[in-house]
PDB file of N, CA and C in Angstrom:
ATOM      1  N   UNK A   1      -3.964   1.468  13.131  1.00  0.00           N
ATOM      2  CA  UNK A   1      -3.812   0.126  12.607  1.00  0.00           C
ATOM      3  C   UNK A   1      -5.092  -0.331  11.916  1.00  0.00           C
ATOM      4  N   UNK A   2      -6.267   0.145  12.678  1.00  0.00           N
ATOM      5  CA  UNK A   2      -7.612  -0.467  12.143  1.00  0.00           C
ATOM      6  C   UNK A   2      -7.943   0.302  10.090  1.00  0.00           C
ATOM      7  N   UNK A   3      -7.190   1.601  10.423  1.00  0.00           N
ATOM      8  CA  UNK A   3      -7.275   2.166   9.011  1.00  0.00           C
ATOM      9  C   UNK A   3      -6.118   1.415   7.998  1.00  0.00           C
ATOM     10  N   UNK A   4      -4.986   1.201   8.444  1.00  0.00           N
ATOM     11  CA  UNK A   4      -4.456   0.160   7.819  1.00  0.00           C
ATOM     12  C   UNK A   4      -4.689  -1.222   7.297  1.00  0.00           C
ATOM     13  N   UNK A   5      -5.434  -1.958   8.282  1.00  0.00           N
ATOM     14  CA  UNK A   5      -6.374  -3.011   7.670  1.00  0.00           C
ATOM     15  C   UNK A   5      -7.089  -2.663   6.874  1.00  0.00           C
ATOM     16  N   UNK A   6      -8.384  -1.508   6.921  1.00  0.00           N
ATOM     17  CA  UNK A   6      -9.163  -1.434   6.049  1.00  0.00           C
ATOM     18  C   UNK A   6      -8.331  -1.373   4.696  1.00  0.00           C
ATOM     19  N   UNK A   7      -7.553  -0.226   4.650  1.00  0.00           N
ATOM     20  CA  UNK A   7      -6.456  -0.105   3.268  1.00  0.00           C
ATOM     21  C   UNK A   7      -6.386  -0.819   2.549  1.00  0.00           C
ATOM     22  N   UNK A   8      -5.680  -2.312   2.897  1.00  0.00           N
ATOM     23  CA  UNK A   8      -5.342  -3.197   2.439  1.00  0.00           C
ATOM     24  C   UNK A   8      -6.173  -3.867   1.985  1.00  0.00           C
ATOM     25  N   UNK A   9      -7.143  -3.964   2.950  1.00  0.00           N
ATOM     26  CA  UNK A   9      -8.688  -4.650   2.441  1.00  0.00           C
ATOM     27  C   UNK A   9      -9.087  -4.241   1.083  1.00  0.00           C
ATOM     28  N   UNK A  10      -9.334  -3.226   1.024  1.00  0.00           N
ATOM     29  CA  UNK A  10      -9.972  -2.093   0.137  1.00  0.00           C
ATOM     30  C   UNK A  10      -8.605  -2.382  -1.509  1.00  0.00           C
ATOM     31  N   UNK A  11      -7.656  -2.437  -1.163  1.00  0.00           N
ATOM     32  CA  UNK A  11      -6.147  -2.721  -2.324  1.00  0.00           C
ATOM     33  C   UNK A  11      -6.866  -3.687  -2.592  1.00  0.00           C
ATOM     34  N   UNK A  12      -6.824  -4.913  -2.125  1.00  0.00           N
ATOM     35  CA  UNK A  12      -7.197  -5.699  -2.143  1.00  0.00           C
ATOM     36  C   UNK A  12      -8.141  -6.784  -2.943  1.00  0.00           C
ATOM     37  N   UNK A  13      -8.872  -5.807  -2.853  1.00  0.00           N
ATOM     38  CA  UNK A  13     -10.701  -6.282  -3.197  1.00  0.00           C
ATOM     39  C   UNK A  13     -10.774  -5.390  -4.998  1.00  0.00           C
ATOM     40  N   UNK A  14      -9.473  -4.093  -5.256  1.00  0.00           N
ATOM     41  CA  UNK A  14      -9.638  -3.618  -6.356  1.00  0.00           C
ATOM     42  C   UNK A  14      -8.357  -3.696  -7.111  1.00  0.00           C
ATOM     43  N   UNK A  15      -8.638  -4.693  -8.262  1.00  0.00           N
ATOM     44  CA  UNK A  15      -7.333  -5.433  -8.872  1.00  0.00           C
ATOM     45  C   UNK A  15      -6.514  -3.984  -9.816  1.00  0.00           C
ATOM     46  N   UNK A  16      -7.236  -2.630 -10.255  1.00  0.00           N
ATOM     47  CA  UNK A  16      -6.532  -1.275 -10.921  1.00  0.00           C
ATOM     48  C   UNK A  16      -5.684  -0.857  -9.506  1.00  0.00           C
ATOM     49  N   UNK A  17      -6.249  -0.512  -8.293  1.00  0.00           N
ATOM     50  CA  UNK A  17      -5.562  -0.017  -7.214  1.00  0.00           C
ATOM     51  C   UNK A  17      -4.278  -1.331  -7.079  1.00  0.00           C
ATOM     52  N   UNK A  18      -4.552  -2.232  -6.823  1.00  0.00           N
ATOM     53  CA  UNK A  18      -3.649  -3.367  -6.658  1.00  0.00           C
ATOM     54  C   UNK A  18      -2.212  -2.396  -7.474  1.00  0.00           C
ATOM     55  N   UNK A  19      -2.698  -2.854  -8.767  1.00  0.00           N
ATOM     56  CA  UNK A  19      -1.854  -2.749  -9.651  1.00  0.00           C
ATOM     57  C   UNK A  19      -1.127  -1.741  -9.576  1.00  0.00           C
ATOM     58  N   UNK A  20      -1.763  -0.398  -9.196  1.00  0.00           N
ATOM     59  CA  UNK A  20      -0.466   0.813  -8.999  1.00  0.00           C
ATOM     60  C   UNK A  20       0.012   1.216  -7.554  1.00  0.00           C
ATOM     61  N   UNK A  21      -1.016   0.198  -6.850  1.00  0.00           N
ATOM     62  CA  UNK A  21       0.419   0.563  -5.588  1.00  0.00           C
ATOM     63  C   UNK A  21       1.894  -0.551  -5.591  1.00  0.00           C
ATOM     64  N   UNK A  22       1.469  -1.596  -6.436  1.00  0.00           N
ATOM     65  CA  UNK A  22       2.636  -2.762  -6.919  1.00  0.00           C
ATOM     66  C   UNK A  22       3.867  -1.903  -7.688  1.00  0.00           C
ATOM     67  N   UNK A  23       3.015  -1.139  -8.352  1.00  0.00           N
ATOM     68  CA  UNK A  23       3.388  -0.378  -9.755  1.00  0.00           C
ATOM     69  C   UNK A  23       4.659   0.973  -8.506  1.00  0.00           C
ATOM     70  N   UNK A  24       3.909   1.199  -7.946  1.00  0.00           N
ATOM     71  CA  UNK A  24       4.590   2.672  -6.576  1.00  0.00           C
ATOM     72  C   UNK A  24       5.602   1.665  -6.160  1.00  0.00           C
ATOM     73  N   UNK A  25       5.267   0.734  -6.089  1.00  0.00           N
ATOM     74  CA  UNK A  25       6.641   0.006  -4.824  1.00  0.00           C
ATOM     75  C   UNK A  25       7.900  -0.299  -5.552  1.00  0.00           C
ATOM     76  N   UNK A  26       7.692  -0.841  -7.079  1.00  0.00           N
ATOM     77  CA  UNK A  26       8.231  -1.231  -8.207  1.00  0.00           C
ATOM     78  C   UNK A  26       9.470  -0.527  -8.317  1.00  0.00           C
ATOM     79  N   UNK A  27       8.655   0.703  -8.488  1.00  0.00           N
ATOM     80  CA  UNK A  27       8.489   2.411  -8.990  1.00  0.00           C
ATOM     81  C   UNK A  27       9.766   2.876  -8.338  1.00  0.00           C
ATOM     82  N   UNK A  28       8.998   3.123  -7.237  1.00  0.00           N
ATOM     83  CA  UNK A  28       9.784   3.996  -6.762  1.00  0.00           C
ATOM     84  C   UNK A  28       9.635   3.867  -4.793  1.00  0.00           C
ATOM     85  N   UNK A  29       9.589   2.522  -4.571  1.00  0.00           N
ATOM     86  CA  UNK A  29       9.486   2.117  -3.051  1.00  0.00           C
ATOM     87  C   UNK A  29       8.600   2.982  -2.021  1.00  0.00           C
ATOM     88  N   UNK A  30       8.791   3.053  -1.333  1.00  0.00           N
ATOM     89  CA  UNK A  30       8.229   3.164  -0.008  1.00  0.00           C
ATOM     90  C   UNK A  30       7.430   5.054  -0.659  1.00  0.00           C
ATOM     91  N   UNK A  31       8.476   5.861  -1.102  1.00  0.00           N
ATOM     92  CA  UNK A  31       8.384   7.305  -0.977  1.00  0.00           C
ATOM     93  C   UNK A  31       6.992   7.130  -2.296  1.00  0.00           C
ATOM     94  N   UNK A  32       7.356   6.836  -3.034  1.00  0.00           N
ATOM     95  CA  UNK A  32       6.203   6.652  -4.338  1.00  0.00           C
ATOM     96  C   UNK A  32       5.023   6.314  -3.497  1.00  0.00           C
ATOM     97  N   UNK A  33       4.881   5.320  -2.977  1.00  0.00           N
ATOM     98  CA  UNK A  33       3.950   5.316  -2.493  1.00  0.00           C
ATOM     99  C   UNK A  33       2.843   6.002  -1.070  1.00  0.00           C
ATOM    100  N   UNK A  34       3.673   6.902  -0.373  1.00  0.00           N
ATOM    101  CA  UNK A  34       3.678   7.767   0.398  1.00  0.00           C
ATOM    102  C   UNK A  34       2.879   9.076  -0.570  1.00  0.00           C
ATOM    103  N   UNK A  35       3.395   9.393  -1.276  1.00  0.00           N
ATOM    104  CA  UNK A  35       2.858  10.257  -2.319  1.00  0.00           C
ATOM    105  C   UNK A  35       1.644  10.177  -2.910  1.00  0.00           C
ATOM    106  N   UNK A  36       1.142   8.770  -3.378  1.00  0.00           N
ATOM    107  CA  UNK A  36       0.348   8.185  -4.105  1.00  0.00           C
ATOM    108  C   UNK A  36      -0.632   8.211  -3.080  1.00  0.00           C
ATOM    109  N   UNK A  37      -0.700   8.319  -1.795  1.00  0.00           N
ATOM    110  CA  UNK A  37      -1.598   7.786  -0.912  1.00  0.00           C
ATOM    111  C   UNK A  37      -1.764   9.502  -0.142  1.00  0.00           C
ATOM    112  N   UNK A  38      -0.996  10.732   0.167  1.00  0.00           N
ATOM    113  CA  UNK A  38      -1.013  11.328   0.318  1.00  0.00           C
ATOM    114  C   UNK A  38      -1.811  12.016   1.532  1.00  0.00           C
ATOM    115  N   UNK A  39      -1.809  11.310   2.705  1.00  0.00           N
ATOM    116  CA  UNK A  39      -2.260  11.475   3.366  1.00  0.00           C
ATOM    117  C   UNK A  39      -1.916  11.304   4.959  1.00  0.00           C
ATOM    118  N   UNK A  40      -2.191  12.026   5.881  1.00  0.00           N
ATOM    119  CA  UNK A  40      -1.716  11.816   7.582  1.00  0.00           C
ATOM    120  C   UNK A  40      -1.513  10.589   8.085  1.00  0.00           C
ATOM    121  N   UNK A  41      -2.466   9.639   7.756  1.00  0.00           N
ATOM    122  CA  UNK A  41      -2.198   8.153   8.123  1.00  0.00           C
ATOM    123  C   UNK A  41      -1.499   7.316   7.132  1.00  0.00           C
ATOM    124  N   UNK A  42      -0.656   7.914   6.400  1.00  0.00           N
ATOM    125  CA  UNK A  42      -0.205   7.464   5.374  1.00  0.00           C
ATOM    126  C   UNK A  42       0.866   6.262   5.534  1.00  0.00           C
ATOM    127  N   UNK A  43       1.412   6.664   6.909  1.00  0.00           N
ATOM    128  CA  UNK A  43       2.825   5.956   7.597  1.00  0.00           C
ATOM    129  C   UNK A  43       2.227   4.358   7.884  1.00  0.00           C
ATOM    130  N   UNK A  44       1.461   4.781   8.688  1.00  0.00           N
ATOM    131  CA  UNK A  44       0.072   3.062   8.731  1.00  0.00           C
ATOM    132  C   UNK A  44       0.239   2.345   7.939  1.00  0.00           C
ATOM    133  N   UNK A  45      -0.120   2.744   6.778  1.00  0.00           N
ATOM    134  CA  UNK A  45      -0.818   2.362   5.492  1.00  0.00           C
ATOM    135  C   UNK A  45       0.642   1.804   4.611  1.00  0.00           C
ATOM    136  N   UNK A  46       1.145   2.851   4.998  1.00  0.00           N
ATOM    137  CA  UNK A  46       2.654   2.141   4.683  1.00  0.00           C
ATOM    138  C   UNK A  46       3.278   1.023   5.160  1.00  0.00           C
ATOM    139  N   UNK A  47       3.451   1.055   6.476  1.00  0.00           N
ATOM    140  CA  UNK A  47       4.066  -0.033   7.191  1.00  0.00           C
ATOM    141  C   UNK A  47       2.918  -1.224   7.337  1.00  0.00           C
ATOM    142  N   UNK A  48       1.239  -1.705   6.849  1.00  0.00           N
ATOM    143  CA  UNK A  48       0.663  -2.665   6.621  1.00  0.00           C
ATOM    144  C   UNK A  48       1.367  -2.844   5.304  1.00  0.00           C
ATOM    145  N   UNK A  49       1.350  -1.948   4.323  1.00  0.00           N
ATOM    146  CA  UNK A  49       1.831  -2.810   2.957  1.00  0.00           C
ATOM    147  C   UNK A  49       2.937  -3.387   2.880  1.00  0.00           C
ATOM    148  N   UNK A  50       4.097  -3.012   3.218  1.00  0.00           N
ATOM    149  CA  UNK A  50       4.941  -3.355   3.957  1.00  0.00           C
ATOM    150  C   UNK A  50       5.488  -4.764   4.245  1.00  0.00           C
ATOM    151  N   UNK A  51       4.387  -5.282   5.221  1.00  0.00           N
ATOM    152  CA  UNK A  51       4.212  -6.258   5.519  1.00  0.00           C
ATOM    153  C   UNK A  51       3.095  -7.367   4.514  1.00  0.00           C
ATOM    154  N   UNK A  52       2.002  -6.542   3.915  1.00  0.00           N
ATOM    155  CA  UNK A  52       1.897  -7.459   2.866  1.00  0.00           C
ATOM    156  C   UNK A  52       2.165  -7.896   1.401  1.00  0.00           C
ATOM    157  N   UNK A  53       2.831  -6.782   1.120  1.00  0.00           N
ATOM    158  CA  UNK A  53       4.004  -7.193  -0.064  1.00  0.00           C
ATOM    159  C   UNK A  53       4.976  -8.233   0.664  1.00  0.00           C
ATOM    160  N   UNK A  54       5.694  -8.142   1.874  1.00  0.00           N
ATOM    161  CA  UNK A  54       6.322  -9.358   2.561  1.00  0.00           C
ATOM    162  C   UNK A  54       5.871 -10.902   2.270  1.00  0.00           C
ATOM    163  N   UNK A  55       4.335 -10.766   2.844  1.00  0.00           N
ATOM    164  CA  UNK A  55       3.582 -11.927   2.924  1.00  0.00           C
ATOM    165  C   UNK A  55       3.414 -12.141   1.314  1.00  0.00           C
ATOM    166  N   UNK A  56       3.269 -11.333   0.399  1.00  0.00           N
ATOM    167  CA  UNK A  56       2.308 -11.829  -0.784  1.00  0.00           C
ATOM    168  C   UNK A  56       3.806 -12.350  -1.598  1.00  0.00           C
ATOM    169  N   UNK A  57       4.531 -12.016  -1.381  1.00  0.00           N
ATOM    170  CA  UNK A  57       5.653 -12.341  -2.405  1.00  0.00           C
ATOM    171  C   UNK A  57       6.098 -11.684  -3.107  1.00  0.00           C
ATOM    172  N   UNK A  58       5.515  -9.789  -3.475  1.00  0.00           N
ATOM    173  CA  UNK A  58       5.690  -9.500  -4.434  1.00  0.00           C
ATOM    174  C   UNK A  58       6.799  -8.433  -4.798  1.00  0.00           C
TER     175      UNK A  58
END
């Protein structure tokens, strides 16, 4: 969870990253972005965005 916060933090703080994980979800949902991120804790990282695409509106 704590690497999931950072994640988001880190999306966050960089408005190009912003833009193509918006762009992955857009895209091609959850799996696009699984790909894009490509990595073991990836599921985390997934299920924080998840929840803040929820919160952000987008």
């Amino acid at each position: 969870m704590q690497l999931a916060t950072e994640a988001v933090t880190r999306i966050e703080g960089n408005a190009d990253l912003m833009q193509r994980v918006i762009s992955a979800f857009q895209a091609g949902g959850i799996s696009a972005l699984e790909q894009l991120l490509n990595h073991p804790a990836a599921s985390f990282v997934v299920a924080a965005m998840k929840d803040w695409q929820k919160n952000k509106g987008t």
